[in-house]
Each structure stands twice: as C-alpha cells, then as structure tokens.
N, C-alpha and C. Protein backbone atom coordinates (compact mmCIF):
# COMPACT_ATOMS: atom_id res chain seq x y z
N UNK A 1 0.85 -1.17 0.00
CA UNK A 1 0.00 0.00 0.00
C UNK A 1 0.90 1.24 0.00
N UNK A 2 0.78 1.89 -0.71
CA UNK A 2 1.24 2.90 -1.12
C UNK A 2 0.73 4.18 -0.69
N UNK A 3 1.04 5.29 0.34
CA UNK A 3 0.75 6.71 1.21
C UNK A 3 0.98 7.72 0.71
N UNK A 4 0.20 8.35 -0.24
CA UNK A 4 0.51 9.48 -1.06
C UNK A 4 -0.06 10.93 0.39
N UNK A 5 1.11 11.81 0.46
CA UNK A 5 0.92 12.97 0.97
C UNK A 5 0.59 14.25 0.06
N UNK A 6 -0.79 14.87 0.71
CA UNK A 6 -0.68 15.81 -0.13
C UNK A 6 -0.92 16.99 0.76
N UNK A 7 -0.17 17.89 -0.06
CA UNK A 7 -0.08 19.28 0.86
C UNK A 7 -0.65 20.16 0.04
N UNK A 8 -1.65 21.34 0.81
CA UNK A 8 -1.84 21.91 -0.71
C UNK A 8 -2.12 23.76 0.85
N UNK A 9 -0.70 24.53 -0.04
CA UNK A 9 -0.01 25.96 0.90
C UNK A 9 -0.46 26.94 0.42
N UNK A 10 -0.87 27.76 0.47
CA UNK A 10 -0.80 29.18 -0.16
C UNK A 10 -2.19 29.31 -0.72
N UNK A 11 -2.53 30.39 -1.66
CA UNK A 11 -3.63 30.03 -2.58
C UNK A 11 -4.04 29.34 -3.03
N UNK A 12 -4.56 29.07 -3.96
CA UNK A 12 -5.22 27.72 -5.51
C UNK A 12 -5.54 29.33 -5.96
N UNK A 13 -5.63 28.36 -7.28
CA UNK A 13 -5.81 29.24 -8.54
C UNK A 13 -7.38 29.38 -8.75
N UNK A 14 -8.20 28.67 -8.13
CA UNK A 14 -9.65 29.03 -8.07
C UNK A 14 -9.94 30.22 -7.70
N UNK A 15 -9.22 30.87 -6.31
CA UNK A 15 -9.57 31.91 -5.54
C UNK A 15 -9.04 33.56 -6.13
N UNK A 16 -9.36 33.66 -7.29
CA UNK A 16 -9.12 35.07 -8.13
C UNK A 16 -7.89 35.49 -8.49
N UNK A 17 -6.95 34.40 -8.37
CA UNK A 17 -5.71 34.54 -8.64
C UNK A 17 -5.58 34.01 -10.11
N UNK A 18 -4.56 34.56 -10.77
CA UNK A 18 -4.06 33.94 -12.28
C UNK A 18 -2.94 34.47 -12.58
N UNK A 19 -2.32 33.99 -13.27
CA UNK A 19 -0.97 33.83 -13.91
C UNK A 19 -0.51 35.36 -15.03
N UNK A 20 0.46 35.90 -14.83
CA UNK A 20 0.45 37.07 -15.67
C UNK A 20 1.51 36.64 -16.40
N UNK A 21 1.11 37.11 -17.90
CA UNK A 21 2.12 35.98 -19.05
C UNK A 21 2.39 37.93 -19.61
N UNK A 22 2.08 38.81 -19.60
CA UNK A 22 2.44 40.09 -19.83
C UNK A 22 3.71 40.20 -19.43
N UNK A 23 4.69 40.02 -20.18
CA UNK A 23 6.50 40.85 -19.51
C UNK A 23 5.92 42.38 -19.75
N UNK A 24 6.38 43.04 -18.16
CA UNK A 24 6.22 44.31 -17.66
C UNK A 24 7.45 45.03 -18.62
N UNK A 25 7.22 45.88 -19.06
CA UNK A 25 7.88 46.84 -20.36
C UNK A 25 8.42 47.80 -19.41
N UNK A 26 9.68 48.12 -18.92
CA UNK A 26 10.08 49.61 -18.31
C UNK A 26 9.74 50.75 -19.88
N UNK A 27 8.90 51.74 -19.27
CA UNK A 27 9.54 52.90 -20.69
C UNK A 27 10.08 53.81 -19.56
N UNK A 28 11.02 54.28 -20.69
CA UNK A 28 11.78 55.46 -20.50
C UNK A 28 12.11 56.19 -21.09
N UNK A 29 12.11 57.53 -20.52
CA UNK A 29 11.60 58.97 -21.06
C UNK A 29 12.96 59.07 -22.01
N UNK A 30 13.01 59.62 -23.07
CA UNK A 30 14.06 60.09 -23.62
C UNK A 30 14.35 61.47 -23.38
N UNK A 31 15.68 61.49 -22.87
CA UNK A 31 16.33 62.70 -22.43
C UNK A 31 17.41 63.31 -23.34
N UNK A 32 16.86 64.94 -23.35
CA UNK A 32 18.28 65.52 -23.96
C UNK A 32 19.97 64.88 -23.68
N UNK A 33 20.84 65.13 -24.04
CA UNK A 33 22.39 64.82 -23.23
C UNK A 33 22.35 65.80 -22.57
N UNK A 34 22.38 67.04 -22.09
CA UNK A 34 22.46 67.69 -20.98
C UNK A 34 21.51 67.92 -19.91
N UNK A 35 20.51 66.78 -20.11
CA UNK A 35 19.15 66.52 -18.95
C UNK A 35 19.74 65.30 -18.38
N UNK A 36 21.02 64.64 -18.81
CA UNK A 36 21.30 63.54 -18.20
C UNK A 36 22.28 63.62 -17.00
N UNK A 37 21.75 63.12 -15.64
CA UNK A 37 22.42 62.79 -14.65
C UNK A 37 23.17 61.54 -14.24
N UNK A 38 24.36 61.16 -15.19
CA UNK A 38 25.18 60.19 -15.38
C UNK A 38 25.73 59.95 -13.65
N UNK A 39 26.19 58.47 -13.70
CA UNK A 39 27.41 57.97 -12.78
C UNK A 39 28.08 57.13 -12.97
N UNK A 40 29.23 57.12 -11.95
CA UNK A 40 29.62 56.22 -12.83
C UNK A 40 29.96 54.71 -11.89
N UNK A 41 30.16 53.56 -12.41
CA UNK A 41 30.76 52.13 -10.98
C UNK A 41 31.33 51.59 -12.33
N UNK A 42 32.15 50.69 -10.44
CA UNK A 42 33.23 49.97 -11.20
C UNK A 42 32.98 48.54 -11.02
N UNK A 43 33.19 47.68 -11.50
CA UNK A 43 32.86 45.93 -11.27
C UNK A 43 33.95 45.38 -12.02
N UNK A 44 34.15 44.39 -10.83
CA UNK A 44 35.53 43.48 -11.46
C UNK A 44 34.28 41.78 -11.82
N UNK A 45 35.07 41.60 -13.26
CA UNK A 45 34.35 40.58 -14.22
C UNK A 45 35.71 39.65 -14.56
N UNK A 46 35.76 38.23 -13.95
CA UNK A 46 36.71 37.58 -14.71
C UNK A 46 38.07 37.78 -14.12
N UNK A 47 38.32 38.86 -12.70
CA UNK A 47 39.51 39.31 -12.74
C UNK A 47 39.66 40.67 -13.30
N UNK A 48 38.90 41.07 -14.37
CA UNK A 48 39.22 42.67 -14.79
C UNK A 48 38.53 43.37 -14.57
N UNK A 49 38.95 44.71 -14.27
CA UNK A 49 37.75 45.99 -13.99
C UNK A 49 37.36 46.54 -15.07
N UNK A 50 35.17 46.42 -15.15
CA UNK A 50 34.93 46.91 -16.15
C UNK A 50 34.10 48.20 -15.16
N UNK A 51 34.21 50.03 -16.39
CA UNK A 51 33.72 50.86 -16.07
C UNK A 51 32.24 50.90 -16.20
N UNK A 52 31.45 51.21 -15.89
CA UNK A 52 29.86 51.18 -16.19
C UNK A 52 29.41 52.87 -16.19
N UNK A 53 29.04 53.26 -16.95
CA UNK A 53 27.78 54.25 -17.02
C UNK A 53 26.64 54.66 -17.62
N UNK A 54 26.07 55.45 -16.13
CA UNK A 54 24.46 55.29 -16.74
C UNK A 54 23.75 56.02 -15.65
N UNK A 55 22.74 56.17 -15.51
CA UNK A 55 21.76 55.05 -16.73
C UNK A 55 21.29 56.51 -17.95
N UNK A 56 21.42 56.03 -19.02
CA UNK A 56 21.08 56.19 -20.68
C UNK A 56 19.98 57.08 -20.37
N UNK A 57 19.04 57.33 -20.64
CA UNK A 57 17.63 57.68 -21.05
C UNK A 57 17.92 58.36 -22.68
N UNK A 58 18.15 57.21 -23.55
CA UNK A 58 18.53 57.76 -25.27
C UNK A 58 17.77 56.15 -26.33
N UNK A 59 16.93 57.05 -26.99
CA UNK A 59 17.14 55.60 -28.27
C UNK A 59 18.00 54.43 -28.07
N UNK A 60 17.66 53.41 -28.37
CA UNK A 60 19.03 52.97 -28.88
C UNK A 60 19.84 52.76 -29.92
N UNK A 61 19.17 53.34 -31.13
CA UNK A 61 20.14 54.22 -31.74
C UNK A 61 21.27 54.66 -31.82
N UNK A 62 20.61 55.71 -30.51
CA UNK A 62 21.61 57.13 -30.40
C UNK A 62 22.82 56.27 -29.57
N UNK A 63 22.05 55.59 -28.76
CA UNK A 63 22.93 54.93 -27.80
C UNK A 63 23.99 54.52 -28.49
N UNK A 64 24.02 53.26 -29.23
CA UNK A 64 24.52 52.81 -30.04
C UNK A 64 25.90 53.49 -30.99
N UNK A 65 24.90 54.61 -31.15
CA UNK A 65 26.17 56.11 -31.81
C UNK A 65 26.90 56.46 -30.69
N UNK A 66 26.66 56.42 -29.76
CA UNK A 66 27.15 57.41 -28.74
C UNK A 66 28.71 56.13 -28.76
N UNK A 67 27.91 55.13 -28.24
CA UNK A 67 29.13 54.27 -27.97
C UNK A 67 29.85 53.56 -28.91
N UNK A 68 29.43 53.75 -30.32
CA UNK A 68 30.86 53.49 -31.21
C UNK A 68 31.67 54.92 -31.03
N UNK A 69 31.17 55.79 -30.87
CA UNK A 69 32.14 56.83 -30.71
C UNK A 69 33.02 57.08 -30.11
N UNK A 70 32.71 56.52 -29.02
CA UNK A 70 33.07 56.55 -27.68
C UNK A 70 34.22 55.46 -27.87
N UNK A 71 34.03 54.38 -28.33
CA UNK A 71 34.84 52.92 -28.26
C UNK A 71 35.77 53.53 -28.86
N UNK A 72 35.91 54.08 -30.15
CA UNK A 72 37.00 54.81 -31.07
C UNK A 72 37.65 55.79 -30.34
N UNK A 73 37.23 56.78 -29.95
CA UNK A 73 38.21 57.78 -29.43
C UNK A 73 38.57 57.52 -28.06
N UNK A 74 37.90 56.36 -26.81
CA UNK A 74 39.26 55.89 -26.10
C UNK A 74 39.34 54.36 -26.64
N UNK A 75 40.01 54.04 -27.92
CA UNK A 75 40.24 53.09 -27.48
C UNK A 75 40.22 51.58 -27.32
N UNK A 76 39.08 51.21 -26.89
CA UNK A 76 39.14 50.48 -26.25
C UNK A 76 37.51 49.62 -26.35
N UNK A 77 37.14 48.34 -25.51
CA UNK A 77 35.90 47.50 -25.84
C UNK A 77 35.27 48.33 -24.95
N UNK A 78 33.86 47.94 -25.64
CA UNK A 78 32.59 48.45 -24.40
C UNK A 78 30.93 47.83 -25.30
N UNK A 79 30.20 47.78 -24.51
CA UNK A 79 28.30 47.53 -24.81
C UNK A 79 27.41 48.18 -24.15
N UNK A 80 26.69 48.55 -24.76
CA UNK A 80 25.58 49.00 -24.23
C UNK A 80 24.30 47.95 -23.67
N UNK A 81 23.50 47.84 -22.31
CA UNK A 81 23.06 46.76 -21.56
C UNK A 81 22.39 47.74 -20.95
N UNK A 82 20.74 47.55 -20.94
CA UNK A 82 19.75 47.86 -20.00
C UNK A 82 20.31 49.39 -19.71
N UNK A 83 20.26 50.52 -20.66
CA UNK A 83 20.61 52.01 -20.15
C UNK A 83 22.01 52.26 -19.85
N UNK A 84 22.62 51.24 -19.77
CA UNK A 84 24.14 51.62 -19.51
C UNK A 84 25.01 51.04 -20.16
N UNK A 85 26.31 51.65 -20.45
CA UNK A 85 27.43 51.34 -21.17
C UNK A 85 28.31 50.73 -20.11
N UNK A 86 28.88 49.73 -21.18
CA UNK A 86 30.41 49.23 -19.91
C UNK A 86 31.32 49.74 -21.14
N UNK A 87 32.79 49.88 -20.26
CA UNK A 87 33.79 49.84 -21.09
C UNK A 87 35.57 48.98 -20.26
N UNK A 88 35.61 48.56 -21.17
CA UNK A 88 36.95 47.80 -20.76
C UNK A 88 38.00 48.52 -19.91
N UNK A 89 38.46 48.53 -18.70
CA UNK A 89 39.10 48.80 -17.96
C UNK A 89 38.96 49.86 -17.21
N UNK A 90 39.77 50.24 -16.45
CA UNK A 90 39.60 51.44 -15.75
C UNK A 90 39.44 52.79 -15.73
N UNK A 91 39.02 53.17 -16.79
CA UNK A 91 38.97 54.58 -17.63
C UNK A 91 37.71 55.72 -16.86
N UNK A 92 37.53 55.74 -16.41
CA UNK A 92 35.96 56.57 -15.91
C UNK A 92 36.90 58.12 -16.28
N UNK A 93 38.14 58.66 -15.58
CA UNK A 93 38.55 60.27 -16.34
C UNK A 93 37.82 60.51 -17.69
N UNK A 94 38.64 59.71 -18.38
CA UNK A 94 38.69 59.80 -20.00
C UNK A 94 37.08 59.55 -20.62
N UNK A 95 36.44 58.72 -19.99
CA UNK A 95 34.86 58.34 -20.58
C UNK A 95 34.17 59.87 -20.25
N UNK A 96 34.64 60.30 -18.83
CA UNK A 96 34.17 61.65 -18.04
C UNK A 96 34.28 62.55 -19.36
N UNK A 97 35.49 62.90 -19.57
CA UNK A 97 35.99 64.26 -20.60
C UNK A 97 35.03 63.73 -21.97
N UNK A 98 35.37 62.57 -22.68
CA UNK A 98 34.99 62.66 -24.01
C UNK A 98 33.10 62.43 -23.69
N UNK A 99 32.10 62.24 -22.86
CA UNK A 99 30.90 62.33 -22.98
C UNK A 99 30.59 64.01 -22.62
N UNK A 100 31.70 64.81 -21.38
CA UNK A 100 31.15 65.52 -21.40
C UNK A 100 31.26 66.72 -22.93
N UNK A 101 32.24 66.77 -23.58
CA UNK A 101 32.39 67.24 -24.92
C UNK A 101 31.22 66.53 -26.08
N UNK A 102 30.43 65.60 -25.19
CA UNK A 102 29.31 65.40 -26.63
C UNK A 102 28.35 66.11 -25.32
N UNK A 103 28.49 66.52 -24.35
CA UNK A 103 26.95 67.53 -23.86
C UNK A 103 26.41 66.83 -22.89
N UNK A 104 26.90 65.74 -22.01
CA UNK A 104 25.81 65.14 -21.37
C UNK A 104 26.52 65.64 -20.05
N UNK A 105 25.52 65.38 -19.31
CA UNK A 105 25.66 65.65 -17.68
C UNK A 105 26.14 64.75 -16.47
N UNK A 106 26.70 65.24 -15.60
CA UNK A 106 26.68 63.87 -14.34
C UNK A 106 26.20 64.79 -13.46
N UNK A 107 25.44 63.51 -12.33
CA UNK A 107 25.41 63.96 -10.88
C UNK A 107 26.12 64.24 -9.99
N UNK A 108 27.81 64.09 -10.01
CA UNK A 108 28.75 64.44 -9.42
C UNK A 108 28.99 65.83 -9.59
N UNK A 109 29.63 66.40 -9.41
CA UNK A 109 30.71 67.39 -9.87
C UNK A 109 31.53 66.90 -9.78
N UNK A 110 32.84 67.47 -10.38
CA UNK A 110 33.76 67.33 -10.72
C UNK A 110 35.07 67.52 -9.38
C-alpha cells in the first residue's frame, strides 16, 4: 500500500488569482544629453575591472552612436546593456571628458 501525501499551501488558482504571461515593459523617457544625470561604478568581471555608465535615457540608436564613438576615441571595448554602457578597464577620467564634450551631464561634480 502505497501513502501518497498531499499538501496543498498558499492560494489555488480558483480563488481570483491567475498567472500574468504580460513581460512588464520599463519605458523610459528620452532625455536631452544635458538633462542627463550620469554615474559612474566599477565591477571586477573575470579578474578585470569593467567601467559602467548610466543610466542612458537615449534611443538605442543614439545609444549605439554614442558608444561606437566613444569605443573609437578611447580606445578600447565596451556595450551598451539595460541604459548603460560598460567599457573595458579602468577609464571613468577619460569616458568623463569625451561624454562631457558630446553635452551630457553627471550627478557628481567634478
């Protein structure tokens, strides 16, 4: 004879509950480059430090433009991911100077 246990925790799906198959969409506002309040972090990946900044509020497009531009004049690898750019190594000065010469803003000062 065989004792099957059954447990039954929480809700059931009878009681006005149901399943949401909708993926929740973030929008976000598109911002001038000098409405943007950039920052910047650092994260070590693998052993190496990658720079991160963000968060974006741009097309991705523009994004896209921003950061081949960006890859060319320092340099060096980087992607754009969920509003923010990484870039290969420790650079945050140099990312600082060449975004602020395309117009965008940070929340720091300087």
């Amino acid at each position: 004879m065989v004792n099957k246990l059954i447990f039954d925790l929480g809700a059931s799906w009878g009681e006005g509950w149901r399943l949401e198959e909708d993926k929740i969409s973030t929008v976000r506002t598109l911002l001038d480059p000098k409405a943007h309040k950039l920052i910047f972090q650092k994260e070590k990946r693998r052993g190496k430090v990658v720079t991160l900044v963000g968060a974006f509020s741009l097309s991705d497009e523009e994004a896209q433009k921003a950061l081949s531009t960006l890859k060319k004049s320092l340099a060096c690898g980087g992607a754009y991911k969920e509003g923010w750019m990484e870039f290969q190594g420790d650079i945050s000065p140099k990312v600082r100077v060449q975004l602020e010469k395309m117009g965008f803003g940070f929340k720091n000062p300087k």
